[in-house]
PDB file of N, CA and C in Angstrom:
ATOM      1  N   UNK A   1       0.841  -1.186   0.000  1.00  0.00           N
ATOM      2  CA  UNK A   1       0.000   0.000   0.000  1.00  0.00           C
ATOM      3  C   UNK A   1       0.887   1.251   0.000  1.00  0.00           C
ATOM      4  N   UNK A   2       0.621   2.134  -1.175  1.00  0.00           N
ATOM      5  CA  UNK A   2       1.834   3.386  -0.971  1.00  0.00           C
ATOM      6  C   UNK A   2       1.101   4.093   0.248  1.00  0.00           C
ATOM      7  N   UNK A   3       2.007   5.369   0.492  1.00  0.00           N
ATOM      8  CA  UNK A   3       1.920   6.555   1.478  1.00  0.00           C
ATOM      9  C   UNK A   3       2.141   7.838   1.384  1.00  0.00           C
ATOM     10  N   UNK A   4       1.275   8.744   1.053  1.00  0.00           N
ATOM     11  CA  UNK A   4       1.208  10.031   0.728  1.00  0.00           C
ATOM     12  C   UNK A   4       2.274  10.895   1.414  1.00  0.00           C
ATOM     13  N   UNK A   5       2.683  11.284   1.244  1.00  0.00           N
ATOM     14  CA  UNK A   5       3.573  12.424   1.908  1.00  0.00           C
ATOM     15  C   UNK A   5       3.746  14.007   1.622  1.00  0.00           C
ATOM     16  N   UNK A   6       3.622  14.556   2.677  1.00  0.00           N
ATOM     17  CA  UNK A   6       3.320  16.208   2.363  1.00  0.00           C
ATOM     18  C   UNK A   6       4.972  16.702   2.297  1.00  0.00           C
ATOM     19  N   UNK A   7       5.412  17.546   1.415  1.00  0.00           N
ATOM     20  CA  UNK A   7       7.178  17.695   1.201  1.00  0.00           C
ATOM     21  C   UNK A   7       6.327  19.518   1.433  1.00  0.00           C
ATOM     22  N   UNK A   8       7.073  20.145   2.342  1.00  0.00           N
ATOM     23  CA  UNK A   8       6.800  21.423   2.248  1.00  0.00           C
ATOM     24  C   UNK A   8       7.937  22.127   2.167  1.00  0.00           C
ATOM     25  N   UNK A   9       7.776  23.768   2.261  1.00  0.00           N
ATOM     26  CA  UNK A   9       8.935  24.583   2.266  1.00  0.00           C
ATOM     27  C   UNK A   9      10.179  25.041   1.380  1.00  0.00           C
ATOM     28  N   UNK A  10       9.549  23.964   0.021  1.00  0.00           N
ATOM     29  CA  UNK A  10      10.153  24.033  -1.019  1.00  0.00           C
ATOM     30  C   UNK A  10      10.820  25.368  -1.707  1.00  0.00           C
ATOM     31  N   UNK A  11      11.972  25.547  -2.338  1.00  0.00           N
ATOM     32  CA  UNK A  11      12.179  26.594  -2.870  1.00  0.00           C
ATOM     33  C   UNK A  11      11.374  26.950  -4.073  1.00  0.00           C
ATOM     34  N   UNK A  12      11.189  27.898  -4.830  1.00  0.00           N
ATOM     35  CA  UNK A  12      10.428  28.032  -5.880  1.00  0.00           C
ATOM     36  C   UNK A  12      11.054  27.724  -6.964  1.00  0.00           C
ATOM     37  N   UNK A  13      12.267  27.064  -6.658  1.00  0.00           N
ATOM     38  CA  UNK A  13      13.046  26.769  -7.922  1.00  0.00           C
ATOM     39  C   UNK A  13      13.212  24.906  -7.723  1.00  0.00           C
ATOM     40  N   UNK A  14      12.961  24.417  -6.938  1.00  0.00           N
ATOM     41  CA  UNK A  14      12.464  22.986  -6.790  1.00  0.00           C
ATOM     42  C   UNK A  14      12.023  22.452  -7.639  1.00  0.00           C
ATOM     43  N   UNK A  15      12.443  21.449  -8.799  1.00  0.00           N
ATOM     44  CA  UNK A  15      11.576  20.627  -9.986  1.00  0.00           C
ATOM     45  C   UNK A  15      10.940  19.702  -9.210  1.00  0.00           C
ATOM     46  N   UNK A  16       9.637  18.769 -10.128  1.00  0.00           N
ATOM     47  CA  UNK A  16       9.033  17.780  -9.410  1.00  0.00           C
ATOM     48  C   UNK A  16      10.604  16.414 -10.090  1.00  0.00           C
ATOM     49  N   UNK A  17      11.094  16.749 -11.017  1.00  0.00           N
ATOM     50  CA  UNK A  17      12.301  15.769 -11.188  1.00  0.00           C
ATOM     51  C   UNK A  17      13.325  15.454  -9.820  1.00  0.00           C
ATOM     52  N   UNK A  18      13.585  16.852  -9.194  1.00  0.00           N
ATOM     53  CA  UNK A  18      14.288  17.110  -8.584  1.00  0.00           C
ATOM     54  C   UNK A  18      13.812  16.307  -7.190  1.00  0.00           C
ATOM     55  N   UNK A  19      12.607  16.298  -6.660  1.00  0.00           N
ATOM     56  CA  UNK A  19      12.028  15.869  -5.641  1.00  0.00           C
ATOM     57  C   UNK A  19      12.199  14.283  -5.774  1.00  0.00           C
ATOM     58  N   UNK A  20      11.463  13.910  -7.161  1.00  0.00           N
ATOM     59  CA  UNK A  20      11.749  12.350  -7.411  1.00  0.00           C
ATOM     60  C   UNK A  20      13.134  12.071  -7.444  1.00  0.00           C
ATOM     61  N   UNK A  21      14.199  12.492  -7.641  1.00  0.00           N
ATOM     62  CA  UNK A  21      15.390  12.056  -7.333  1.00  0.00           C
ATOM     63  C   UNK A  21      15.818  12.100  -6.431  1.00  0.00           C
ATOM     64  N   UNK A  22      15.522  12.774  -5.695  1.00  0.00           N
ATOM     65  CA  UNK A  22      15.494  12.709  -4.062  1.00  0.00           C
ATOM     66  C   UNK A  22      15.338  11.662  -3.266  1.00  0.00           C
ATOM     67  N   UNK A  23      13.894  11.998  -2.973  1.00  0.00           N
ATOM     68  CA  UNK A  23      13.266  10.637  -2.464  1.00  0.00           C
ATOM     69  C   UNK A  23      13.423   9.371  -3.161  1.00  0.00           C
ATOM     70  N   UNK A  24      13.769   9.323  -4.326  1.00  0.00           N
ATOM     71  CA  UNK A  24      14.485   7.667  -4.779  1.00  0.00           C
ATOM     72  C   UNK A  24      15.223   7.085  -3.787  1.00  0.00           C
ATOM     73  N   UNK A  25      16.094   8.298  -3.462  1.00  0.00           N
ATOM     74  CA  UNK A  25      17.475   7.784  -2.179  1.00  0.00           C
ATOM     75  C   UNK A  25      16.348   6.798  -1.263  1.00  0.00           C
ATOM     76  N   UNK A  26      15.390   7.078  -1.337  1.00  0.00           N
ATOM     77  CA  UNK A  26      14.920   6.240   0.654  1.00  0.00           C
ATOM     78  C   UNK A  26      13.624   5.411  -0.146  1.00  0.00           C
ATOM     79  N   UNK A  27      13.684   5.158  -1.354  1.00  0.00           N
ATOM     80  CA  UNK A  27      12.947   4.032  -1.758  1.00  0.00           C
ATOM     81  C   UNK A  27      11.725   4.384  -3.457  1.00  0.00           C
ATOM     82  N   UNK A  28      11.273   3.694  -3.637  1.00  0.00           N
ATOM     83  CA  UNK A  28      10.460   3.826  -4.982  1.00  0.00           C
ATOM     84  C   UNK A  28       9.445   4.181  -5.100  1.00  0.00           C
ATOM     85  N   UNK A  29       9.535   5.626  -5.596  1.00  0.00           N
ATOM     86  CA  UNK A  29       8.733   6.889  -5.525  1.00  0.00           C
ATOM     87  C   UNK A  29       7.354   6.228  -6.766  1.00  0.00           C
ATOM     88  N   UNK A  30       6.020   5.970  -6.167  1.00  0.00           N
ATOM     89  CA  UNK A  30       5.265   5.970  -7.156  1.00  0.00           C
ATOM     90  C   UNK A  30       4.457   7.355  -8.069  1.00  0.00           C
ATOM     91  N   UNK A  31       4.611   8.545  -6.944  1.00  0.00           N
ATOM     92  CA  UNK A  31       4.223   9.706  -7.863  1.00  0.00           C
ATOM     93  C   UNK A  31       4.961  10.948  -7.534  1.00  0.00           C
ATOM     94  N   UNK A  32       4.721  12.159  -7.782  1.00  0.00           N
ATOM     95  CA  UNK A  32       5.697  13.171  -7.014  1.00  0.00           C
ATOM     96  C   UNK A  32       4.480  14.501  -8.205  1.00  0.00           C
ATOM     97  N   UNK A  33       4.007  15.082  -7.116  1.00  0.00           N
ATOM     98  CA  UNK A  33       3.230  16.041  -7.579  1.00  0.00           C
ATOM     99  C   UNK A  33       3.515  17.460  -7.014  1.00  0.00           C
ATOM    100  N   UNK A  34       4.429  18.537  -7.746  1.00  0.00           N
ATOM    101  CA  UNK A  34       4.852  19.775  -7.355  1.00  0.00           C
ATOM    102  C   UNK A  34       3.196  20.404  -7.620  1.00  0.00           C
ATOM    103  N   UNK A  35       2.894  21.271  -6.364  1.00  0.00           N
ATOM    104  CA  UNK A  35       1.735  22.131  -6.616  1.00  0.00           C
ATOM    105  C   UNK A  35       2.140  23.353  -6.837  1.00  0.00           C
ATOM    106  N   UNK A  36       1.421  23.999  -8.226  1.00  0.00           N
ATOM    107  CA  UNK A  36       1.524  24.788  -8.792  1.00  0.00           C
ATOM    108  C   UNK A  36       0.412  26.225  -8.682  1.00  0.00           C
ATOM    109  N   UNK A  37       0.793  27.040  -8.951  1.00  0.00           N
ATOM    110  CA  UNK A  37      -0.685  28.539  -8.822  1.00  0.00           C
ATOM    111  C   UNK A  37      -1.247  27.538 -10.223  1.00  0.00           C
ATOM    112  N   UNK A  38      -2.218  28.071 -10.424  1.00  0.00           N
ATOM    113  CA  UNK A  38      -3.076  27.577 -11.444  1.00  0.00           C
ATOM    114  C   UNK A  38      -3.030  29.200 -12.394  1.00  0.00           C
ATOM    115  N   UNK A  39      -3.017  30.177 -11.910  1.00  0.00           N
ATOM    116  CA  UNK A  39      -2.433  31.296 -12.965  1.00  0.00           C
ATOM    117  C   UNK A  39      -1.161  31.458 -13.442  1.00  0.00           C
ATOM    118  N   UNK A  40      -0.181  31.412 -12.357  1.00  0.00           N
ATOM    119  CA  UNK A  40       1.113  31.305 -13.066  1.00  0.00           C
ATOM    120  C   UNK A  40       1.831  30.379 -13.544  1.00  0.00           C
ATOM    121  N   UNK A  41       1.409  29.314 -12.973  1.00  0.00           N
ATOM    122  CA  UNK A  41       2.273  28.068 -13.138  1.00  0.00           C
ATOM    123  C   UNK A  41       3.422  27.729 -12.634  1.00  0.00           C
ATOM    124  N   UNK A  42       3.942  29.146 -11.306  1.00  0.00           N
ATOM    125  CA  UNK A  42       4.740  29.022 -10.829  1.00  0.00           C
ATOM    126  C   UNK A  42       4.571  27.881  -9.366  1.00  0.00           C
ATOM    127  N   UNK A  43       5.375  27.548  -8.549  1.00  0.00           N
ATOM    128  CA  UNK A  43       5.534  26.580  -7.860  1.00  0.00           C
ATOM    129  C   UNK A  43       4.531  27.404  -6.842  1.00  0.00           C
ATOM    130  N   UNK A  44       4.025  26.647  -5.528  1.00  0.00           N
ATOM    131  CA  UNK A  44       3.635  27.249  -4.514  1.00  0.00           C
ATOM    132  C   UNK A  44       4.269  26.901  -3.417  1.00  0.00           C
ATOM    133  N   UNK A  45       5.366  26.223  -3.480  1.00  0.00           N
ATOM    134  CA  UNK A  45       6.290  26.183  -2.690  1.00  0.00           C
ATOM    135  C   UNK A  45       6.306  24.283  -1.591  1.00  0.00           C
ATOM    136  N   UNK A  46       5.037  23.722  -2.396  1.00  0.00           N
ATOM    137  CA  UNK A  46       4.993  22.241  -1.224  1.00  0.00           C
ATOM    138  C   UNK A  46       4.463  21.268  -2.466  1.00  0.00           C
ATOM    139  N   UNK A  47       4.623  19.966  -2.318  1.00  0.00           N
ATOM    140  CA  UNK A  47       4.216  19.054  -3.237  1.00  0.00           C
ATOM    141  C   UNK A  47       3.998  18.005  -2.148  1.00  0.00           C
ATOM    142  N   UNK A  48       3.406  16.839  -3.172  1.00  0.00           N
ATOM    143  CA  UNK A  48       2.864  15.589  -2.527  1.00  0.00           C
ATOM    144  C   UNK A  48       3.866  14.605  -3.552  1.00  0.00           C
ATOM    145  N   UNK A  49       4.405  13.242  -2.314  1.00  0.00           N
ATOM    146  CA  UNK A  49       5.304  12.493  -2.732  1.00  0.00           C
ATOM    147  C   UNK A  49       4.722  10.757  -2.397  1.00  0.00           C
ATOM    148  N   UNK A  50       4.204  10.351  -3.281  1.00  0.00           N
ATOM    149  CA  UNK A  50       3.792   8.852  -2.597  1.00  0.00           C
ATOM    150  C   UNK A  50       4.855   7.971  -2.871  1.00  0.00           C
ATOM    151  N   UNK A  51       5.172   7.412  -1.919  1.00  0.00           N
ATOM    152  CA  UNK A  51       5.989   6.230  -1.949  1.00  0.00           C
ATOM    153  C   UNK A  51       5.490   4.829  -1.848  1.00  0.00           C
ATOM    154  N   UNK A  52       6.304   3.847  -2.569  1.00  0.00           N
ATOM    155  CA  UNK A  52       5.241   2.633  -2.550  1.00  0.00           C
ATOM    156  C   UNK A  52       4.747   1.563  -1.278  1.00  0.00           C
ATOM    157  N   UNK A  53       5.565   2.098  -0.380  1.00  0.00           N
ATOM    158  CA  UNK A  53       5.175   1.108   0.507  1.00  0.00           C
ATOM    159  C   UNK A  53       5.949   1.944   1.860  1.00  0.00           C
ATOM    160  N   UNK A  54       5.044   2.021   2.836  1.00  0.00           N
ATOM    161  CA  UNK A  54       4.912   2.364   4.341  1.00  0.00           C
ATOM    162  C   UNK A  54       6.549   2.707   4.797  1.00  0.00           C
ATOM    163  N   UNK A  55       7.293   1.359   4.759  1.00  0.00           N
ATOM    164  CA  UNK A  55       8.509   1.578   5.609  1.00  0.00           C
ATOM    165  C   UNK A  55       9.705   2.590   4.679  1.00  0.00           C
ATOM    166  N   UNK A  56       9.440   2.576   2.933  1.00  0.00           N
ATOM    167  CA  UNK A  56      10.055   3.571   2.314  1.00  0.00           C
ATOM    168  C   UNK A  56       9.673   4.954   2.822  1.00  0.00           C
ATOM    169  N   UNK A  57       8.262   5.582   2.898  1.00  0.00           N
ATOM    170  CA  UNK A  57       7.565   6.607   3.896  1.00  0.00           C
ATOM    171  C   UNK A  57       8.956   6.676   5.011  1.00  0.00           C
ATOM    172  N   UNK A  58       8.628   5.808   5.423  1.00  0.00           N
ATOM    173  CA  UNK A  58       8.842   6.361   7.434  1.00  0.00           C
ATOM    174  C   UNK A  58      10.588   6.402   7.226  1.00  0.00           C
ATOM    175  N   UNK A  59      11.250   5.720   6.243  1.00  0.00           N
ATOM    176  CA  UNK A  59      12.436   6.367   5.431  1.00  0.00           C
ATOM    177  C   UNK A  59      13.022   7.452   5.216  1.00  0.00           C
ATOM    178  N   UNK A  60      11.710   7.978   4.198  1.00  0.00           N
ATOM    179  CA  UNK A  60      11.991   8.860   3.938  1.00  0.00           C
ATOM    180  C   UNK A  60      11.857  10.350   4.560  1.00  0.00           C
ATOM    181  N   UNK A  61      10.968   9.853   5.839  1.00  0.00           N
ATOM    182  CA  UNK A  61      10.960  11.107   6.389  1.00  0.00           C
ATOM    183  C   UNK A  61      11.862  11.210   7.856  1.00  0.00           C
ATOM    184  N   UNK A  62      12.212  10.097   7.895  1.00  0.00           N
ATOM    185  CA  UNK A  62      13.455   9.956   8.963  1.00  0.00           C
ATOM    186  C   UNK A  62      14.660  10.978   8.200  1.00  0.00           C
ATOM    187  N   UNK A  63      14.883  10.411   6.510  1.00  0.00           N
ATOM    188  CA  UNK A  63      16.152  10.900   6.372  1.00  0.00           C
ATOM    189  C   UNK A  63      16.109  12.081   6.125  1.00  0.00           C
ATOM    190  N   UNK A  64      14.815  12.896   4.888  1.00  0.00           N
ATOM    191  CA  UNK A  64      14.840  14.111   4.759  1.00  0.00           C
ATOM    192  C   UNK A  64      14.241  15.283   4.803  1.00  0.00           C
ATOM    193  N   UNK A  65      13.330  15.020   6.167  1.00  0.00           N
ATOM    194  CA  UNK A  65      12.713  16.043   7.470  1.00  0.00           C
ATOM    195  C   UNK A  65      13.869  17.053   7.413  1.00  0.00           C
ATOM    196  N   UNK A  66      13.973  18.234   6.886  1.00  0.00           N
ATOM    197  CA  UNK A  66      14.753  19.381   7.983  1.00  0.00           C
ATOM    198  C   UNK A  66      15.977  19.187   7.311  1.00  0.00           C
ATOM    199  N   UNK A  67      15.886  18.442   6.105  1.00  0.00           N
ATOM    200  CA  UNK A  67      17.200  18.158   5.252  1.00  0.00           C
ATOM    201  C   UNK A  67      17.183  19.304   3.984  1.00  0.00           C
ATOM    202  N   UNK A  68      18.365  19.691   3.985  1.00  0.00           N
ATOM    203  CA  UNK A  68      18.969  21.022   2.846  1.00  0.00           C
ATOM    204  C   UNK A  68      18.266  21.107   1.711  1.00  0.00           C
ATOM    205  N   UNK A  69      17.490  21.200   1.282  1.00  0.00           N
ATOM    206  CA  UNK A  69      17.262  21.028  -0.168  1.00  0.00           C
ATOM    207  C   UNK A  69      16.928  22.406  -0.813  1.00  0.00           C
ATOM    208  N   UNK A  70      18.285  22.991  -2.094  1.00  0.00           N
ATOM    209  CA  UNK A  70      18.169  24.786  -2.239  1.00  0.00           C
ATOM    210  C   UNK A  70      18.249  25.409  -1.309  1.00  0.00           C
ATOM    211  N   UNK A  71      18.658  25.399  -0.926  1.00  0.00           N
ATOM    212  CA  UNK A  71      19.212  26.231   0.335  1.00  0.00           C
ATOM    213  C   UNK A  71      17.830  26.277   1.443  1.00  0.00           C
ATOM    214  N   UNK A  72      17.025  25.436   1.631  1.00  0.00           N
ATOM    215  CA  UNK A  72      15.641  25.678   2.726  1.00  0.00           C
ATOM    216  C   UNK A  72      15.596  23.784   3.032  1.00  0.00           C
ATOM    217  N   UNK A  73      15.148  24.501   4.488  1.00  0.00           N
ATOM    218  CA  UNK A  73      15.480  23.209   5.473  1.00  0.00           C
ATOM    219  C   UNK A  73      13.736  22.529   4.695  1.00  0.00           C
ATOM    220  N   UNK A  74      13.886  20.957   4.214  1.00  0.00           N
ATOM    221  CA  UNK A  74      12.354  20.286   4.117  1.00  0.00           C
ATOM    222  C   UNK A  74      11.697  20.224   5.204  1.00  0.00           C
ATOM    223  N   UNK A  75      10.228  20.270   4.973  1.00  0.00           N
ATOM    224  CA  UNK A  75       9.343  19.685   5.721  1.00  0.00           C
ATOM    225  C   UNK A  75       8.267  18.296   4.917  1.00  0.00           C
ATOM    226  N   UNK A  76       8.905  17.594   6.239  1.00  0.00           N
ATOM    227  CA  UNK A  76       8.581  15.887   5.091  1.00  0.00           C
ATOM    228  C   UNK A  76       7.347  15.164   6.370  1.00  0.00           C
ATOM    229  N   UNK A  77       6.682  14.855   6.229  1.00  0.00           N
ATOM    230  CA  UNK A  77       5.596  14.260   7.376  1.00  0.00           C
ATOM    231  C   UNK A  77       4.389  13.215   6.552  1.00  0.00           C
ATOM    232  N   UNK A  78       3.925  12.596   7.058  1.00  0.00           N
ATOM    233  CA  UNK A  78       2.717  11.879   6.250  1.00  0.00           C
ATOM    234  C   UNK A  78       1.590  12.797   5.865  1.00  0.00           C
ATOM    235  N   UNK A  79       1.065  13.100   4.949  1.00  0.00           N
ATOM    236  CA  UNK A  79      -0.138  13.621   4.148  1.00  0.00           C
ATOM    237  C   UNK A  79      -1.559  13.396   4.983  1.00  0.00           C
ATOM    238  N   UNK A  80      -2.005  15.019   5.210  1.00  0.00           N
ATOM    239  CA  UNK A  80      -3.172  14.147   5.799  1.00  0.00           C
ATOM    240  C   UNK A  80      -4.401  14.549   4.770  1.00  0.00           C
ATOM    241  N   UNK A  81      -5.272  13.585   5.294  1.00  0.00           N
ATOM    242  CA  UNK A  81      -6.714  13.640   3.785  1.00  0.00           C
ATOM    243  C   UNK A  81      -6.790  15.026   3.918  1.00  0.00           C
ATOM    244  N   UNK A  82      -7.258  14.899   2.360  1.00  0.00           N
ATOM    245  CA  UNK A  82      -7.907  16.312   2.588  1.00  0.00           C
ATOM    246  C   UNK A  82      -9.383  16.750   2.986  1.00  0.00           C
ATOM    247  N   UNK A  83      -9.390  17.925   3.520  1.00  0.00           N
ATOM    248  CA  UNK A  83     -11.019  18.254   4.545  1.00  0.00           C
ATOM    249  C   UNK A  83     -11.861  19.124   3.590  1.00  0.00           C
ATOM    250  N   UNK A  84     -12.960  18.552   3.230  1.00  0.00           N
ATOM    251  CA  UNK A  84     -13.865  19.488   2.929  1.00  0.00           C
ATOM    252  C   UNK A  84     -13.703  21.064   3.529  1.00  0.00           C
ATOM    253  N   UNK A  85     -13.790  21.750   2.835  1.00  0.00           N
ATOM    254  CA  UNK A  85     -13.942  23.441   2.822  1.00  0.00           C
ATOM    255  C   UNK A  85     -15.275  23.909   2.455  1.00  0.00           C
ATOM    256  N   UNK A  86     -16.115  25.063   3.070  1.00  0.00           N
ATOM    257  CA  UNK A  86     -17.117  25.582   2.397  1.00  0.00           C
ATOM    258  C   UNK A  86     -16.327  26.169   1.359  1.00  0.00           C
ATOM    259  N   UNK A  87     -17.278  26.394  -0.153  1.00  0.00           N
ATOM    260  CA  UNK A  87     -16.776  27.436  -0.867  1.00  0.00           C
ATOM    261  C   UNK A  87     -18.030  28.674  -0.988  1.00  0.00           C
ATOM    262  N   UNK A  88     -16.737  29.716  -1.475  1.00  0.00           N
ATOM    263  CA  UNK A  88     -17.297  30.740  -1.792  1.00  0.00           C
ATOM    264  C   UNK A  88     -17.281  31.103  -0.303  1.00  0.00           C
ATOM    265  N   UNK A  89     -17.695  32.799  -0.781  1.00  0.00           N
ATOM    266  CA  UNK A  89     -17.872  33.173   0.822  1.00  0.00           C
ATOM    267  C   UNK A  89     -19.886  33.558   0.847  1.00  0.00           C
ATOM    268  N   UNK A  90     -20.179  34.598   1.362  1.00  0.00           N
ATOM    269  CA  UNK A  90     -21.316  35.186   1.442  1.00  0.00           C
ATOM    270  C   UNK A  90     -22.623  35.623   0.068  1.00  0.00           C
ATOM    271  N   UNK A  91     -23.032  35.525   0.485  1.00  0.00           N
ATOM    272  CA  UNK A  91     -24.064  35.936  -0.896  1.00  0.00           C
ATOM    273  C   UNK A  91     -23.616  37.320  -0.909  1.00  0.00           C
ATOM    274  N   UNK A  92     -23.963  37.648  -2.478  1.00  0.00           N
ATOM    275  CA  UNK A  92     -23.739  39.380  -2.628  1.00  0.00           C
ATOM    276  C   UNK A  92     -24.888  39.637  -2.388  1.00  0.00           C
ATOM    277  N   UNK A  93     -25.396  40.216  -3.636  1.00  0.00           N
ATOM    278  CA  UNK A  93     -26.426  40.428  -3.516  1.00  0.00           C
ATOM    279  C   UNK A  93     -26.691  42.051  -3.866  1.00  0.00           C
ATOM    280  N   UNK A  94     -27.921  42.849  -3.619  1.00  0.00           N
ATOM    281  CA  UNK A  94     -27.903  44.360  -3.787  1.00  0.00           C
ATOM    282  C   UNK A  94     -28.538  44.421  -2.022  1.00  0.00           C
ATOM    283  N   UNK A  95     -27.834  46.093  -1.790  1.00  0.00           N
ATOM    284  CA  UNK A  95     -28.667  46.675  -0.692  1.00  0.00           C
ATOM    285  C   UNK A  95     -28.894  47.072  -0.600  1.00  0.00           C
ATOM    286  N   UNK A  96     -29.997  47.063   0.321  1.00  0.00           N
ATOM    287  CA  UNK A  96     -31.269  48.271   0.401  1.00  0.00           C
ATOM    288  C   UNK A  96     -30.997  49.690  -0.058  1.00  0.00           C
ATOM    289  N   UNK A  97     -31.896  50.241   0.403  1.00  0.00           N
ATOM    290  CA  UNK A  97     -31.996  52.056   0.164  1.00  0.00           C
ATOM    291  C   UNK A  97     -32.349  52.317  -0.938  1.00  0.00           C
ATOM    292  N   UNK A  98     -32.205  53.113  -1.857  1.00  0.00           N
ATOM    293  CA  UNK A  98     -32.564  53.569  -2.958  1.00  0.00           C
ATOM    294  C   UNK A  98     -33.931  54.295  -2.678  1.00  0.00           C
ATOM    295  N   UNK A  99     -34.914  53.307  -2.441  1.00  0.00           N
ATOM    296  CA  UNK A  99     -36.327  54.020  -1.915  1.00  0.00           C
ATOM    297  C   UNK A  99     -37.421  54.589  -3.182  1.00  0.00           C
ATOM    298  N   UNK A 100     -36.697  54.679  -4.311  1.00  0.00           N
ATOM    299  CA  UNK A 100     -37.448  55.374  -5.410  1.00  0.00           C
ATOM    300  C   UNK A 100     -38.079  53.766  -6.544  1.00  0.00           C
ATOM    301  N   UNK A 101     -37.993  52.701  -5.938  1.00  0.00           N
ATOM    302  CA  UNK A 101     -38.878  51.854  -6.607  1.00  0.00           C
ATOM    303  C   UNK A 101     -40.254  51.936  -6.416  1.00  0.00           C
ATOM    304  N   UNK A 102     -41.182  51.144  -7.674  1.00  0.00           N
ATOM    305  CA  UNK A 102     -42.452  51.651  -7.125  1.00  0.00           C
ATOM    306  C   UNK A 102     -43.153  52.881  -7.601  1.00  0.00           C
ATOM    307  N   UNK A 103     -41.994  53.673  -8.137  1.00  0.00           N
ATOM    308  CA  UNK A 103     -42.468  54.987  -8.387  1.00  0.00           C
ATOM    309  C   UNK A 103     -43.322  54.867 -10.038  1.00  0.00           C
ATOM    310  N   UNK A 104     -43.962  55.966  -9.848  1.00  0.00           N
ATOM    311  CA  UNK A 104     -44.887  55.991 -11.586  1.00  0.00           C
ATOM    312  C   UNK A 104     -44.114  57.199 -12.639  1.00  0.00           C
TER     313      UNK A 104
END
């Protein structure tokens, strides 16, 4: 069973190549997903790393938790699900006053 892993703190110059060669060191990376802005396409600075099996995980975050990568210390931990969010915020809408509806 693989294991999700949250890689944070990334530099903005971090490839998702770069990550998968990484984590190869501590075992066999089944995906490696750099998250991106969806306008720029620039990095947002954290990706998701699944590894194929549990004890490669607990590997990999033994070895490169808080480890150098571009000059910024990683943050490597297990992935947690993700939580429903409301979206959107408030209704708009129009407000009151005006007062001159109605009129002839």
């Amino acid at each position: 069973m693989a294991t999700k892993l949250y890689v944070g703190n990334l530099s903005f110059d971090t490839t998702e190549s770069d990550l998968r060669n990484l984590f190869e060191s501590c075992g066999s990376v089944t995906s490696c997903n750099l998250i991106t802005d969806k306008f720029t396409g620039k990095s947002r600075g954290f990706a998701f790393v699944e590894m194929s099996a549990p004890a490669e995980a607990e590997k990999a975050i033994a070895e490169l938790h808080s480890k150098d990568c571009d000059g910024r210390p990683l943050t490597v931990n297990e992935a947690k699900p993700r939580e429903d969010r409301p979206r959107g915020g408030g209704g708009g809408g129009y407000g009151g006053g005006g007062g001159n509806r109605n009129r002839y």
